[in-house]
Protein backbone atom coordinates (compact mmCIF):
# COMPACT_ATOMS: atom_id res chain seq x y z
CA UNK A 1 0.00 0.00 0.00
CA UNK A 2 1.04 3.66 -0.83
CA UNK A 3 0.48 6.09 2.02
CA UNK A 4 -1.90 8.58 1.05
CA UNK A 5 -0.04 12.02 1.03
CA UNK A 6 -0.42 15.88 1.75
CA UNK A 7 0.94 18.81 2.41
CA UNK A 8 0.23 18.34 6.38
CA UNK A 9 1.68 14.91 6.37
CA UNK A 10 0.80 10.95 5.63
CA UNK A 11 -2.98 10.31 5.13
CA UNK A 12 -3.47 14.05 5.15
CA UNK A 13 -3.08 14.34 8.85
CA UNK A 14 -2.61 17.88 10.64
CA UNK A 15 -1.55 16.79 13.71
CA UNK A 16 0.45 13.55 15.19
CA UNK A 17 -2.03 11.10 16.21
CA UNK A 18 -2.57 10.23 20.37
CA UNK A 19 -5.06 7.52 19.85
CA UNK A 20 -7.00 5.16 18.21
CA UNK A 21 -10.58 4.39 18.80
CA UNK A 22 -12.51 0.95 16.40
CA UNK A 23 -16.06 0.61 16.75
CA UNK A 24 -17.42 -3.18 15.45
CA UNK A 25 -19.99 -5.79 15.52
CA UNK A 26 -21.18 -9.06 13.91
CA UNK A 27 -17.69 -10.16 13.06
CA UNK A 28 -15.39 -8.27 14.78
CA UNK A 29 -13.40 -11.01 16.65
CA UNK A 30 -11.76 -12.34 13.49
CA UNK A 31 -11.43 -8.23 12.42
CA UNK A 32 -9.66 -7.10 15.45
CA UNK A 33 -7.42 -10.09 15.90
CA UNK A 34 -6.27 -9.90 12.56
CA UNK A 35 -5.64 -6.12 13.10
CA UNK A 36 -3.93 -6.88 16.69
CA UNK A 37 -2.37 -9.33 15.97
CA UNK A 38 -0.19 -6.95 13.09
CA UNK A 39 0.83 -4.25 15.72
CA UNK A 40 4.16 -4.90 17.66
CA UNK A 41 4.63 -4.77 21.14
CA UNK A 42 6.17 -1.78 21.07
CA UNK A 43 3.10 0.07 19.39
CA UNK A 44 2.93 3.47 20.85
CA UNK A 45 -0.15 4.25 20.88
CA UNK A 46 -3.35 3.80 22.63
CA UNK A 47 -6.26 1.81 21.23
CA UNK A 48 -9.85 2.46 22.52
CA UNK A 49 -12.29 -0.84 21.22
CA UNK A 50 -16.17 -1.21 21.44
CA UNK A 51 -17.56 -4.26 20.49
CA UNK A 52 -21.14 -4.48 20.48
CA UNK A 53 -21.52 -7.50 23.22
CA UNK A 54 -24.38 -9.26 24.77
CA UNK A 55 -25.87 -7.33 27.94
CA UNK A 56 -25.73 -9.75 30.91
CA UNK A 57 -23.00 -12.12 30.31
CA UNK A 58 -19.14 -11.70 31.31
CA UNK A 59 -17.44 -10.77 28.21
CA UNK A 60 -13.88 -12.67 27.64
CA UNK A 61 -13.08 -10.53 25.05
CA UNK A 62 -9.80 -9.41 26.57
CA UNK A 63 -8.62 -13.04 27.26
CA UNK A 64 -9.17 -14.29 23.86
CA UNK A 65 -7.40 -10.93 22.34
CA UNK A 66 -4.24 -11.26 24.45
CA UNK A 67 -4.22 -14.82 23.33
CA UNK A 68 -3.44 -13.02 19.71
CA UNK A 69 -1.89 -9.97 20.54
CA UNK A 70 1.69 -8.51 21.90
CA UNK A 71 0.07 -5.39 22.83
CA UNK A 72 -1.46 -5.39 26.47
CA UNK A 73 -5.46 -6.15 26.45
CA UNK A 74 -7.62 -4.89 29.46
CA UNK A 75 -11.39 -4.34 30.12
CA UNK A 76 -11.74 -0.80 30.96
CA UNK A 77 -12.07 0.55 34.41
CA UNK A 78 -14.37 3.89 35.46
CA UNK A 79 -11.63 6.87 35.57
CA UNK A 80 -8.89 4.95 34.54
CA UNK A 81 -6.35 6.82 32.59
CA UNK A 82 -5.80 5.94 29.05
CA UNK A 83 -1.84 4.90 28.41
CA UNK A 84 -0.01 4.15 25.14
CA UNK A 85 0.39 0.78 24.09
CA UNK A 86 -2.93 -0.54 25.83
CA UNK A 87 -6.13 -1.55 24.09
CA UNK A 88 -8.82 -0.83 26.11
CA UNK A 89 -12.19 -3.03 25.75
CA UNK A 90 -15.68 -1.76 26.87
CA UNK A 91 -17.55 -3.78 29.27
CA UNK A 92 -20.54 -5.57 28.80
CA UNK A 93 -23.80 -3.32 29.42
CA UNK A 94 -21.98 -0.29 30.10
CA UNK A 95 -21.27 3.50 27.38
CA UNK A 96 -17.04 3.84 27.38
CA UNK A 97 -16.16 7.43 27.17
CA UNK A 98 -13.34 9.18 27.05
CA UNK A 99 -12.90 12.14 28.79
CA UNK A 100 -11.25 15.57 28.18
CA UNK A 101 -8.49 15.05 30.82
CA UNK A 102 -7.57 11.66 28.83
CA UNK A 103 -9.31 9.01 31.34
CA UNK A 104 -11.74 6.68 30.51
CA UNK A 105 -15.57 6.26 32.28
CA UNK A 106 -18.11 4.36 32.04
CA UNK A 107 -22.01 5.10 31.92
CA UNK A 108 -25.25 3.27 32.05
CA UNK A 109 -26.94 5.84 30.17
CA UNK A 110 -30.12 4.88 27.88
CA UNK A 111 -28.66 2.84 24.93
CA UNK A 112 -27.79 4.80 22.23
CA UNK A 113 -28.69 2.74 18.37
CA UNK A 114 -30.09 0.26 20.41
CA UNK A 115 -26.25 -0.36 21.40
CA UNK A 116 -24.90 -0.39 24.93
CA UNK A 117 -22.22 0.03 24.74
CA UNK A 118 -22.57 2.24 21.51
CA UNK A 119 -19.78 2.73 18.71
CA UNK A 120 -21.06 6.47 19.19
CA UNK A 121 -20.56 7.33 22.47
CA UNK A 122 -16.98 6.53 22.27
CA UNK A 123 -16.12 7.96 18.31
CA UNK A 124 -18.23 11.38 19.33
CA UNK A 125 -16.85 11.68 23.38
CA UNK A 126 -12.94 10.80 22.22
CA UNK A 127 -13.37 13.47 19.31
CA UNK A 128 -13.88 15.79 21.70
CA UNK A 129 -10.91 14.69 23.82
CA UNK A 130 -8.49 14.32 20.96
CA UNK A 131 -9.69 16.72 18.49
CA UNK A 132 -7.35 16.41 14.83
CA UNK A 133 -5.04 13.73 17.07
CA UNK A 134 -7.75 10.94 17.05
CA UNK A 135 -7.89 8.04 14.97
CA UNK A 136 -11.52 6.33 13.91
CA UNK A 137 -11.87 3.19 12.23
CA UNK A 138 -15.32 1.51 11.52
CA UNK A 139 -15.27 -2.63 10.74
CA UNK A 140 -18.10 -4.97 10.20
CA UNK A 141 -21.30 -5.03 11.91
CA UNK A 142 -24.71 -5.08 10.87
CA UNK A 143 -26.12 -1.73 11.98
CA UNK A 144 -24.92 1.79 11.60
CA UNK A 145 -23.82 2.54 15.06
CA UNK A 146 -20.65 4.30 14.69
CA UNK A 147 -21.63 6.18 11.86
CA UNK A 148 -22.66 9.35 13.31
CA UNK A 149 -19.59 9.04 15.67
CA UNK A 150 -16.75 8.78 12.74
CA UNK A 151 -18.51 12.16 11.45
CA UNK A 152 -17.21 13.59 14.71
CA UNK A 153 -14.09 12.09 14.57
CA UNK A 154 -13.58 13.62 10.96
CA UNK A 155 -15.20 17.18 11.67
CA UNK A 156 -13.00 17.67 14.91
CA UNK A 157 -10.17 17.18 12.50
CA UNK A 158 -9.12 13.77 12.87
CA UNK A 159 -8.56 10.76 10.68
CA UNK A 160 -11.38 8.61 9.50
CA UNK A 161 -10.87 4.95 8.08
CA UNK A 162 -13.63 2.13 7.21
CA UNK A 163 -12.80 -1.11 6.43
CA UNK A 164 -14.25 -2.41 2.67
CA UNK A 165 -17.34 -3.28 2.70
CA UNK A 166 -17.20 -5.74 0.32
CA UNK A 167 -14.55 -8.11 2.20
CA UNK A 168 -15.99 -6.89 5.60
CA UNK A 169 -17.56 -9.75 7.30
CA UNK A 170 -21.55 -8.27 7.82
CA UNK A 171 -21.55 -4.40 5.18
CA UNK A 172 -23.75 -2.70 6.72
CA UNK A 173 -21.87 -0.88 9.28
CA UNK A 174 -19.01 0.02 7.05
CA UNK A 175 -21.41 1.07 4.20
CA UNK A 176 -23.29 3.17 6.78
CA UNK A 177 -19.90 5.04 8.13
CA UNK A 178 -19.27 5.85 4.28
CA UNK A 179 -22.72 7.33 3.93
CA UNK A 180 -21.95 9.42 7.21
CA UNK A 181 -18.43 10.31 6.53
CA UNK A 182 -17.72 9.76 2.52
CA UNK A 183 -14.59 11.41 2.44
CA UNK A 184 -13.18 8.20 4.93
CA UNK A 185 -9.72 6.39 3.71
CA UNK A 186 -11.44 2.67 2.70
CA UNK A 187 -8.63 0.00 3.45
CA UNK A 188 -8.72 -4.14 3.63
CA UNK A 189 -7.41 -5.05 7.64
CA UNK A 190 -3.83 -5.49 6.44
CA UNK A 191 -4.28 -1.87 4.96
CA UNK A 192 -5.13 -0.36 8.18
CA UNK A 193 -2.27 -2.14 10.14
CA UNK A 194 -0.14 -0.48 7.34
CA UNK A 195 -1.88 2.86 8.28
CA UNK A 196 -1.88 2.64 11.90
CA UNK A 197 2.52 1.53 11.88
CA UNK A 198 2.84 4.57 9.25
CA UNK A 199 0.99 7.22 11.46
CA UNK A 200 2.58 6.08 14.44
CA UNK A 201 5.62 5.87 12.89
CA UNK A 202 6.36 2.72 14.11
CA UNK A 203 8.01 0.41 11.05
């Protein structure tokens, strides 16, 4: 893959990125392993994950991730700060936000697209954390949670990626970000590993 470039810098960012937030659903285990299992341990950054999980059962999400991944895989904690190098799962039944001083909470607030915890609330709460330093990245699902968050993400500045919709496990979600936010870079999984070593300049 060729990086896309401008005159503010690879993939047309303005500012160097802080973190990385990926909303998915039907699918998304095989999506995110892939993509986590690509980044090195040393991968700077922070990665913020909602997965769209069933309400009242434990989630092992984080076990079966750090099975496949040399980055380190927690659930996230209420007011936890968010660190580089961590990916950070939502819970079960609970909103993950991120708030302006860079911590994480958690909220069990109405759900939002029939999704708790919703794709949303984390794109449209870490946009206004991270402004142009975030990172959004839609992947399959079946509804268009997320879409309406990845707008935010791209009109506070920062960098907006869906994965194909036509490789993409379940479309809908990815074809729904695109309607939301056209101007999105559109990348297969081993594109956005690619993209997410480049901006972090980790290679």
């Amino acid at each position: 893959m060729i990086a896309v470039a401008s005159a503010n810098g690879p993939y047309g960012l303005i500012e160097k990125p802080q973190a990385v937030v990926i909303g998915a659903s039907s699918g998304a285990i095989d999506a995110v392993s892939k993509i986590l299992d690509g980044l090195p341990s040393g991968f700077p950054l922070p990665i913020i994950i909602v997965i769209h999980l069933p309400p009242n059962r434990q989630s092992s999400l984080a076990e079966i991730f750090q099975s496949r991944s040399r980055m380190s895989i927690v659930e996230a904690e209420d007011k936890e700060p968010i660190e580089g190098g961590t990916v950070y799962l939502a819970p079960p039944n609970y909103h993950l936000l991120v708030e302006k001083n860079h911590c994480l909470s958690l909220s069990s607030d109405e759900p939002v697209n029939f999704s708790r915890p919703s794709i949303d609330v984390l794109f449209e709460t870490a946009a206004d954390a991270y402004g142009p330093a975030l990172v959004g990245i839609i992947l399959t699902g079946g509804n268009s949670d997320g879409a309406q968050g990845l707008r935010e993400v791209h009109t506070a500045g920062g960098l907006t990626v869906v994965q194909r919709p036509d490789i993409a496990h379940t479309p809908a979600m990815p074809i729904g970000a695109l309607q939301a936010c056209p101007t999105s870079l559109v990348f297969d999984l081993d594109e956005i590993i690619t993209c997410l070593l480049e901006i972090a300049d980790f290679r």
